[in-house]
Protein backbone atom coordinates (compact mmCIF):
# COMPACT_ATOMS: atom_id res chain seq x y z
CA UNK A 1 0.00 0.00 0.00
CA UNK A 2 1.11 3.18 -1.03
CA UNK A 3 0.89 6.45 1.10
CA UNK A 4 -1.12 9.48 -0.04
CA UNK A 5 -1.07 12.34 0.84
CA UNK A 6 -3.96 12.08 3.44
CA UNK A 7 -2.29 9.64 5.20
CA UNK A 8 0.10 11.43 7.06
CA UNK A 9 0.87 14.78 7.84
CA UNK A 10 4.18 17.30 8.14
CA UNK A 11 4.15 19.86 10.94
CA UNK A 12 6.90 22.86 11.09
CA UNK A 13 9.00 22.85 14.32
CA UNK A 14 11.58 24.99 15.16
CA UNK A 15 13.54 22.86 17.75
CA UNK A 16 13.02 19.42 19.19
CA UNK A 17 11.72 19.27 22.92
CA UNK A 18 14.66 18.04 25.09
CA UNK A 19 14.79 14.56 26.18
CA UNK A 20 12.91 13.66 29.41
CA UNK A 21 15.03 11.88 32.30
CA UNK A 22 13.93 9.56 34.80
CA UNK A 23 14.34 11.42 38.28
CA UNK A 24 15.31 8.08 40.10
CA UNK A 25 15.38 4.39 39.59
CA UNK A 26 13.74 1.15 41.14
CA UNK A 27 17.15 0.86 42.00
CA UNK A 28 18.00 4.06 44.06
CA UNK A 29 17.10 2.23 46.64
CA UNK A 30 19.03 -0.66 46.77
CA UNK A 31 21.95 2.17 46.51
CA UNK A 32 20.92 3.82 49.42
CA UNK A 33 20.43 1.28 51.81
CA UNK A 34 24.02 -0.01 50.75
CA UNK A 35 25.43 3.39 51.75
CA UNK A 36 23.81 4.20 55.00
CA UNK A 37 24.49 0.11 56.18
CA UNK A 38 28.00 -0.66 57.99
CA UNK A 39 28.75 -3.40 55.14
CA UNK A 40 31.80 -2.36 53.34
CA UNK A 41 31.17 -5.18 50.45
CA UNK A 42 27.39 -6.69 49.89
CA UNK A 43 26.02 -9.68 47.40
CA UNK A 44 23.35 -8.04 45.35
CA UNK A 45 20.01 -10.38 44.40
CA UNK A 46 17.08 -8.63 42.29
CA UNK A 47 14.32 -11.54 42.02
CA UNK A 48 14.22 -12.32 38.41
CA UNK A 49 17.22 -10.42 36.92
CA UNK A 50 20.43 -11.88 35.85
CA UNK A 51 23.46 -10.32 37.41
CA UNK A 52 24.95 -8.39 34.40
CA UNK A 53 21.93 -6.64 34.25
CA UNK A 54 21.71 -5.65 37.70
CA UNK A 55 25.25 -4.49 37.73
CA UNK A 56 24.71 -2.54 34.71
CA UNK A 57 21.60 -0.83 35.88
CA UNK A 58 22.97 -0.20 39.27
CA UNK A 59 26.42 1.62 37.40
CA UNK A 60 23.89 3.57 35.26
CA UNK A 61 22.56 4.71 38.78
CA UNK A 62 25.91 5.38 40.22
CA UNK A 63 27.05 7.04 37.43
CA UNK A 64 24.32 9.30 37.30
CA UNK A 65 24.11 10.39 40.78
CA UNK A 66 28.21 10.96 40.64
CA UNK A 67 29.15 8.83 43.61
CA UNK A 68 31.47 6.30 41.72
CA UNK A 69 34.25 7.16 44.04
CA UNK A 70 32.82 5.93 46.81
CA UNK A 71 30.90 2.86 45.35
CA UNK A 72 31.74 0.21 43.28
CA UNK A 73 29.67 -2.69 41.04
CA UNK A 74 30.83 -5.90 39.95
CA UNK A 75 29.94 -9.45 38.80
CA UNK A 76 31.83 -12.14 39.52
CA UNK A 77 30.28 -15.82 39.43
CA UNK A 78 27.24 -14.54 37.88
CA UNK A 79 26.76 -12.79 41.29
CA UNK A 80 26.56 -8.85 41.64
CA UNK A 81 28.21 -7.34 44.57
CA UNK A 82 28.38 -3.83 45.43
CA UNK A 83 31.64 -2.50 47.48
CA UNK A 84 32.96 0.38 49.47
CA UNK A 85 35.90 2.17 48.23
């Protein structure tokens, strides 16, 4: 099927919107329990995700809030732990 003309329509905009951000994550809080606890290194379970995703989400979080020099992600053994620096 070919498009007309009536099937769609062009409208002039002079700039795109910017991009909308998530102000936190289901994760924040597995952050900040981490950091107020007295654990210096943690094992990290999420029911249902696999490990390299929760690392990757948590270092998205970590990242973002600008903390990575006091908090560190990693996977070893298909297990995510979280660690003190």
């Amino acid at each position: 099927m070919k498009l007309t003309n009536e099937d769609f329509r062009l409208v002039e905009v002079h700039e795109k919107p910017s991009r909308r951000y998530r102000k936190g994550s289901k994760y924040d809080p597995i952050i900040d329990k981490f950091m107020s606890g007295k654990s210096s290194l943690v094992k990290v379970e999420v029911e249902g995700k696999d490990a390299n995703y929760v690392r990757t989400q948590l270092k998205k979080r970590i990242d973002a809030r600008v903390i990575g020099e006091k908090i560190e992600v990693s996977v070893v053994n298909n297990v995510t732990y979280l660690e003190k620096k």
